[in-house]
N, C-alpha and C. Protein backbone atom coordinates (compact mmCIF):
# COMPACT_ATOMS: atom_id res chain seq x y z
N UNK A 1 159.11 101.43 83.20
CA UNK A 1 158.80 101.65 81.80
C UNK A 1 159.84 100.93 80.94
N UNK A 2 159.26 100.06 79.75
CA UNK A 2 160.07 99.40 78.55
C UNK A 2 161.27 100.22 77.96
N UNK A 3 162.41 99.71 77.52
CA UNK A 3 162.90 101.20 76.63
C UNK A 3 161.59 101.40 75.48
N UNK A 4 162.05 102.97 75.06
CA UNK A 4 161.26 102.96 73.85
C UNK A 4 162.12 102.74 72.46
N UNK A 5 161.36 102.29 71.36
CA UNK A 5 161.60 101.98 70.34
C UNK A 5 162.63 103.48 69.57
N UNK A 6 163.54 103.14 68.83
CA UNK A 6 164.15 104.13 68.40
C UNK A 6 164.14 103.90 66.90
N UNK A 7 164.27 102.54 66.35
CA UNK A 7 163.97 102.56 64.85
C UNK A 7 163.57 101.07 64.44
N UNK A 8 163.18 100.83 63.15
CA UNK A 8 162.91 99.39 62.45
C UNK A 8 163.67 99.00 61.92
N UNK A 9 164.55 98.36 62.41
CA UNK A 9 165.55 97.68 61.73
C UNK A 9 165.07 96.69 60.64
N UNK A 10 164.51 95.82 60.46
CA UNK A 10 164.03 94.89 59.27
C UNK A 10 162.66 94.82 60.07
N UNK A 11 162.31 94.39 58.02
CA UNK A 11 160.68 93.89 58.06
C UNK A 11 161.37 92.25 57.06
N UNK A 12 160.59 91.59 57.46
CA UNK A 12 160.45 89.97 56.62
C UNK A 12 159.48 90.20 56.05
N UNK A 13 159.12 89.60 54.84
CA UNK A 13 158.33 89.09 53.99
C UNK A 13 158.53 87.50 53.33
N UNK A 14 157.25 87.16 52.62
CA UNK A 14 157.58 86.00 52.71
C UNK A 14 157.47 86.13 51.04
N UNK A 15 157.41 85.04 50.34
CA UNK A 15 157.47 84.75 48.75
C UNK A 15 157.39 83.83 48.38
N UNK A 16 156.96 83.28 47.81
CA UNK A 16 156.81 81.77 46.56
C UNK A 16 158.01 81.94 45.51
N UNK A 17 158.33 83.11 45.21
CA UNK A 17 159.14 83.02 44.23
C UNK A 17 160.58 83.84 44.67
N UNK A 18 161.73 83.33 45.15
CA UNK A 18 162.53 84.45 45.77
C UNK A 18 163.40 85.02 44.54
N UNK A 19 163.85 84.05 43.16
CA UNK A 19 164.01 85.20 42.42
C UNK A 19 163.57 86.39 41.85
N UNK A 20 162.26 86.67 41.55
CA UNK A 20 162.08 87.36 41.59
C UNK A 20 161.67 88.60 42.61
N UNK A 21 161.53 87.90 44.14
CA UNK A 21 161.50 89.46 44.67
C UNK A 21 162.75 89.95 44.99
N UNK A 22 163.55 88.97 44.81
CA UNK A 22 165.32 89.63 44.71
C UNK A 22 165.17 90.55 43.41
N UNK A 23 164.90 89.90 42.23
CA UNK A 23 164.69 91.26 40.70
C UNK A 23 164.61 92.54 41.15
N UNK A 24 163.04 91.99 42.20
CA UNK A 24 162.44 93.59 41.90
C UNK A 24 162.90 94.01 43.41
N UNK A 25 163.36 93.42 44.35
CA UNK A 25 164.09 94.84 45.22
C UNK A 25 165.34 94.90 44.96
N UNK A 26 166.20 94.76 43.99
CA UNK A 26 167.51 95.04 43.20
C UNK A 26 167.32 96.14 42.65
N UNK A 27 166.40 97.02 41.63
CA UNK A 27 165.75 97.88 41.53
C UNK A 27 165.83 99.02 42.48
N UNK A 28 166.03 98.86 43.66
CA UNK A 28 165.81 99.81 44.56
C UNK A 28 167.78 100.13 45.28
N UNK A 29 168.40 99.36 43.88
CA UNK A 29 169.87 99.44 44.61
C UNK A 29 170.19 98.97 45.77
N UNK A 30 169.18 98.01 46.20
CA UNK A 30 169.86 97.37 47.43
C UNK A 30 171.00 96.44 47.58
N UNK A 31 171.51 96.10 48.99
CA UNK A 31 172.72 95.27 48.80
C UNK A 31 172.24 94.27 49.48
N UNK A 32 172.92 92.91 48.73
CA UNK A 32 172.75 91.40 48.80
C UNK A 32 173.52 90.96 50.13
N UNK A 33 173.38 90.92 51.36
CA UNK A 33 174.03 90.58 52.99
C UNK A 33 173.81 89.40 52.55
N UNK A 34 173.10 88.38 52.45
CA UNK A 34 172.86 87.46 52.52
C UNK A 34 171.85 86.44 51.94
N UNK A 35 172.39 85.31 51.76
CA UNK A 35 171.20 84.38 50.42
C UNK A 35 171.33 84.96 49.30
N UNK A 36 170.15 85.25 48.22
CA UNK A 36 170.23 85.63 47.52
C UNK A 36 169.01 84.71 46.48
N UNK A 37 169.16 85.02 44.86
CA UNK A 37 167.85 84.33 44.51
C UNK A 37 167.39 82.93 44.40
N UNK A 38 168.87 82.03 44.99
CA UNK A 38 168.15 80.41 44.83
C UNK A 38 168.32 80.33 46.69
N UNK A 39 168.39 80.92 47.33
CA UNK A 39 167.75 80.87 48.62
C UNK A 39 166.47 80.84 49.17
N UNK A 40 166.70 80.54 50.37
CA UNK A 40 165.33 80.00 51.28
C UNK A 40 164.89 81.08 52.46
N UNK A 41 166.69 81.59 52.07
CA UNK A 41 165.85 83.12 53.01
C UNK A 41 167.19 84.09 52.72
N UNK A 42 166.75 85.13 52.28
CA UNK A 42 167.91 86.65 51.42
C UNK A 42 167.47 87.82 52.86
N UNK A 43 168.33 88.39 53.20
CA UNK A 43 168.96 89.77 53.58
C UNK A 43 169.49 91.17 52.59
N UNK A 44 168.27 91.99 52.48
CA UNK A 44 169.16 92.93 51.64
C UNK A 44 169.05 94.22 52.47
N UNK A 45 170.08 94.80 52.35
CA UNK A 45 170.35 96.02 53.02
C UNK A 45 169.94 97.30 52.15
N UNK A 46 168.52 98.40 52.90
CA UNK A 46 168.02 99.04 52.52
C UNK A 46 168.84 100.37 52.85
N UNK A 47 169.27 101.19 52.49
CA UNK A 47 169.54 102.72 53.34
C UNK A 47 170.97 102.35 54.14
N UNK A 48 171.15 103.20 55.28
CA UNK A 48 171.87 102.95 56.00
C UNK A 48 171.91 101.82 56.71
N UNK A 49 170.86 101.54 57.39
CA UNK A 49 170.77 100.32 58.67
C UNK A 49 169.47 99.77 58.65
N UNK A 50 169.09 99.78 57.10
CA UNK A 50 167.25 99.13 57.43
C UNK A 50 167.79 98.08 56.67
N UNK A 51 166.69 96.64 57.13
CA UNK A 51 167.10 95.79 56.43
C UNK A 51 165.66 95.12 55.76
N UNK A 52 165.44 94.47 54.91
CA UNK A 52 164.61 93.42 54.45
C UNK A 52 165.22 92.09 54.02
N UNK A 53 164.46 91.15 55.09
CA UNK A 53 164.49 90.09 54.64
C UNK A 53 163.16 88.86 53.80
N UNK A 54 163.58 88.57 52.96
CA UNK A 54 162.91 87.60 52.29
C UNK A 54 163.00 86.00 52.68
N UNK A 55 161.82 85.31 52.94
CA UNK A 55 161.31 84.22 53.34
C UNK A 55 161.12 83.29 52.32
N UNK A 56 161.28 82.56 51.80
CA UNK A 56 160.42 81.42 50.75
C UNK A 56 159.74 80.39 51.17
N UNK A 57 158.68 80.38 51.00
CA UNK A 57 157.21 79.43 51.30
C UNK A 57 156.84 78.94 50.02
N UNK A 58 156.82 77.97 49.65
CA UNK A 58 156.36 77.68 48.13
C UNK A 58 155.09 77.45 48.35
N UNK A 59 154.12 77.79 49.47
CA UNK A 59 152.99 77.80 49.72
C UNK A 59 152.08 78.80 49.61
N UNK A 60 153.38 80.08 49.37
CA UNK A 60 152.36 81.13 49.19
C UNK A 60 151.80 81.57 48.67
N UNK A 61 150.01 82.42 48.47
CA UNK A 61 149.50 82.95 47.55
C UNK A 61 149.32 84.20 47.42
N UNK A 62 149.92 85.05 46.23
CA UNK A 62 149.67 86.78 46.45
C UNK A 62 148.49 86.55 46.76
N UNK A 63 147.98 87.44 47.82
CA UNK A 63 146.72 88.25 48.70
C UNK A 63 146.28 88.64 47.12
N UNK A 64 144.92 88.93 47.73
CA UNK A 64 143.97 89.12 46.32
C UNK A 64 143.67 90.42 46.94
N UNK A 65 144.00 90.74 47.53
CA UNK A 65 143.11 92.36 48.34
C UNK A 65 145.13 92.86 48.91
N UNK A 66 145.09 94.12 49.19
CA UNK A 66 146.00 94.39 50.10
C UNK A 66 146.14 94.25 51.39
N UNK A 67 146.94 93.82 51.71
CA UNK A 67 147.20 93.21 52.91
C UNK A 67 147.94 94.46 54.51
N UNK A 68 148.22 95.73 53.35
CA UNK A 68 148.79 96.96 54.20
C UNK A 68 149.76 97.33 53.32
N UNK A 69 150.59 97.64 54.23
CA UNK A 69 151.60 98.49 52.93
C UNK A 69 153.06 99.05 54.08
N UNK A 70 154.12 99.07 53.30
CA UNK A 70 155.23 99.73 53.92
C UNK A 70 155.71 100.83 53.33
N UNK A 71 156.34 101.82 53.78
CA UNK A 71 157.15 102.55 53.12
C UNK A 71 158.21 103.44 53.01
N UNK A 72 158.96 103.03 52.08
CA UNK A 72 160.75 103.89 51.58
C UNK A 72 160.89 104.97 51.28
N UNK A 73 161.04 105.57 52.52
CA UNK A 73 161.28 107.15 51.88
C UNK A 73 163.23 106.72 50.98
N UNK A 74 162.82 107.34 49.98
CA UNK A 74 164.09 107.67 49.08
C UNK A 74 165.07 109.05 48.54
N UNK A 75 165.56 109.48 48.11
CA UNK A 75 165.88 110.55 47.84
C UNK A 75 164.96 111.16 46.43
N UNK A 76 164.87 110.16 45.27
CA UNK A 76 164.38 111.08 44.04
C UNK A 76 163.29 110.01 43.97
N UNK A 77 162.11 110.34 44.24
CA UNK A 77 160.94 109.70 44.13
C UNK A 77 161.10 109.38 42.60
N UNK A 78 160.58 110.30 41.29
CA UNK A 78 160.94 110.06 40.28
C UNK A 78 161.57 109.44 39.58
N UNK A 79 162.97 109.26 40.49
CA UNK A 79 163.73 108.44 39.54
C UNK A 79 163.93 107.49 39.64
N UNK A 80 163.33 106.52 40.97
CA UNK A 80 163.05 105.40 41.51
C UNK A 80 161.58 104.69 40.69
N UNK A 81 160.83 105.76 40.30
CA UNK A 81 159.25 105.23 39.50
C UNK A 81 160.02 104.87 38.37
N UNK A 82 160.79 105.87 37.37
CA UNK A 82 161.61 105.31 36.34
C UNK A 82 162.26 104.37 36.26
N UNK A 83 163.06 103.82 37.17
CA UNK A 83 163.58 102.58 36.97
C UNK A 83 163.00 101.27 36.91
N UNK A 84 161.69 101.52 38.04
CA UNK A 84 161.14 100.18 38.27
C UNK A 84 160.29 100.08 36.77
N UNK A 85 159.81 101.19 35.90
CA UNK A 85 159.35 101.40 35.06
C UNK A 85 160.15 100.15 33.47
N UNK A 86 161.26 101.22 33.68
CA UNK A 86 162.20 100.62 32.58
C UNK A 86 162.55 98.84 32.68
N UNK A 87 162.47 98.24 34.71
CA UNK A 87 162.93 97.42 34.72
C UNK A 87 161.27 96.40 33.92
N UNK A 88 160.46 96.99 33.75
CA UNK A 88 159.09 96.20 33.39
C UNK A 88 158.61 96.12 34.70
N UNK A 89 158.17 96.90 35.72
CA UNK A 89 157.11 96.70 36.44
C UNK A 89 156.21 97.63 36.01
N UNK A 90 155.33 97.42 36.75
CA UNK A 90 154.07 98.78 36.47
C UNK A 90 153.60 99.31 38.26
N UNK A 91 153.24 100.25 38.20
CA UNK A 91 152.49 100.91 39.32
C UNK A 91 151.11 101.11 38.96
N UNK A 92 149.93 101.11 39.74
CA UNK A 92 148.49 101.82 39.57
C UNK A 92 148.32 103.21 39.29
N UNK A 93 149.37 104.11 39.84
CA UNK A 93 149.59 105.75 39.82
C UNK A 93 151.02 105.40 39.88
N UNK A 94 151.41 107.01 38.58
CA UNK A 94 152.52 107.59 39.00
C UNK A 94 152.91 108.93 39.82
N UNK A 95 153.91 109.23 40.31
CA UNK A 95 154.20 110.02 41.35
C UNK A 95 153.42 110.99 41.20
N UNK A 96 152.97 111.11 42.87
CA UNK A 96 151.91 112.07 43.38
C UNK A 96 152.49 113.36 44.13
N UNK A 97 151.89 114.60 44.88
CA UNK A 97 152.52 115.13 45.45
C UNK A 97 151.05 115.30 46.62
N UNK A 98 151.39 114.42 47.64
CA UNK A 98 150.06 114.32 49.06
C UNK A 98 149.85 115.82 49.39
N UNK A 99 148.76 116.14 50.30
CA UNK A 99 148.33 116.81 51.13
C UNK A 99 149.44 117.03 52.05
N UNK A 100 149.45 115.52 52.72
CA UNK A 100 150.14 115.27 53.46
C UNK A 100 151.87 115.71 53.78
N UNK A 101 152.31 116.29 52.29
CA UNK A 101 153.81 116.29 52.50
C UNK A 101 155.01 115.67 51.93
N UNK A 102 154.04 114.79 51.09
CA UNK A 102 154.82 114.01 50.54
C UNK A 102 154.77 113.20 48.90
N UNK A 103 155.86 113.34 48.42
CA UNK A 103 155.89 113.04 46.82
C UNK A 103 156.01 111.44 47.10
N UNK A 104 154.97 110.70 46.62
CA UNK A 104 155.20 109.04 46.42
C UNK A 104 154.43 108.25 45.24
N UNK A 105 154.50 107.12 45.33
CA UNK A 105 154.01 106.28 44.73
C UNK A 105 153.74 105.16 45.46
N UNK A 106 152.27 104.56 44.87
CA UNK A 106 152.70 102.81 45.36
C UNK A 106 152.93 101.84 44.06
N UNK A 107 153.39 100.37 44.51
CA UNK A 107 153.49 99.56 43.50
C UNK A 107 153.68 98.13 44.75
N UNK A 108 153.22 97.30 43.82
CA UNK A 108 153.41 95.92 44.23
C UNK A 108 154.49 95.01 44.04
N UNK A 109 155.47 94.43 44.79
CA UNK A 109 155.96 93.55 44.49
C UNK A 109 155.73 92.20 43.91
N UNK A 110 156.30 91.35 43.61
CA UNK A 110 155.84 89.79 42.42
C UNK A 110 155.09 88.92 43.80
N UNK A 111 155.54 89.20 45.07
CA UNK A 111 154.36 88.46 46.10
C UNK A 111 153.48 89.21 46.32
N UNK A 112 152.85 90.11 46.03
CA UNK A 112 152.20 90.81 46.32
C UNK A 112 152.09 91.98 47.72
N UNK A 113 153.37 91.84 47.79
CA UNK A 113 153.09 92.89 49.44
C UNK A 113 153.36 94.32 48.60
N UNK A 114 152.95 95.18 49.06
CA UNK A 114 152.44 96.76 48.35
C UNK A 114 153.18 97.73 49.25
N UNK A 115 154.09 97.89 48.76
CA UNK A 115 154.82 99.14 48.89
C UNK A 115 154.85 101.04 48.49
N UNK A 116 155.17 101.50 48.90
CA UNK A 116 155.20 103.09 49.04
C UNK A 116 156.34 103.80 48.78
N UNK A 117 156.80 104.26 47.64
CA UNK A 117 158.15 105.01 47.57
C UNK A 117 157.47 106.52 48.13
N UNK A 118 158.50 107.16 48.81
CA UNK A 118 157.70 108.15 49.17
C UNK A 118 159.39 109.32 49.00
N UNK A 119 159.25 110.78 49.32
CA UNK A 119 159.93 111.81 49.83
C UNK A 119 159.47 112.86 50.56
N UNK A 120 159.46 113.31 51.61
CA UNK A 120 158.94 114.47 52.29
C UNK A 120 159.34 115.51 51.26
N UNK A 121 158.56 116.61 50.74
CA UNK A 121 158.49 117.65 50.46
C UNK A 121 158.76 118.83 50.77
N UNK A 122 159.83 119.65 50.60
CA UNK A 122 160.29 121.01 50.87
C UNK A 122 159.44 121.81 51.33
């Protein structure tokens, strides 16, 4: 038997535009490891030990449909919708409280990959 998986260390994404998906995951208080917005490829450090990295393709086109979705559990759902709010993004819905357990939101980044702020619920 394989080992089994214990966590996700990074997801890549790709972008046409890397300043701005540096903008908008700055927003989320992340830290700059590496590249940054006139780069060809950025490292930002999510949480403790998650990472996202950003790709630049000047070929790319935001998906016209969603393509799937990831998602950040955070500590204050709320106050993460507020910021991205204030910074000028928008979301389709604001914070929900699931069936499921959990207080989130989604919103899109400037490439279009669609994200999930989320918090498990007390």
């Amino acid at each position: 038997m394989a080992g089994r998986v214990e966590s996700i260390n990074a997801i890549t994404l790709v972008t046409a535009d890397m300043a701005a998906s540096v903008a908008f995951y700055e927003v989320l208080e992340s830290e700059l490891v590496f590249g940054g917005a006139q780069s060809s490829f950025t490292t930002l450090k999510l949480g403790n030990e998650q990472f996202l990295n950003l790709q630049l393709d000047a070929t790319w086109v935001r998906p016209t449909r969603v393509w799937g979705r990831f998602i950040l559990w955070v500590d204050d759902v709320d106050a993460v919708y507020d910021a991205f709010v204030r910074t000028g993004y928008t979301s389709s819905m604001g914070p929900s409280d699931a069936s499921w357990g959990e207080r989130y939101f989604h919103i899109v980044d400037p490439a279009g990959h669609e994200l999930s702020i989320a918090k498990r619920l007390s």
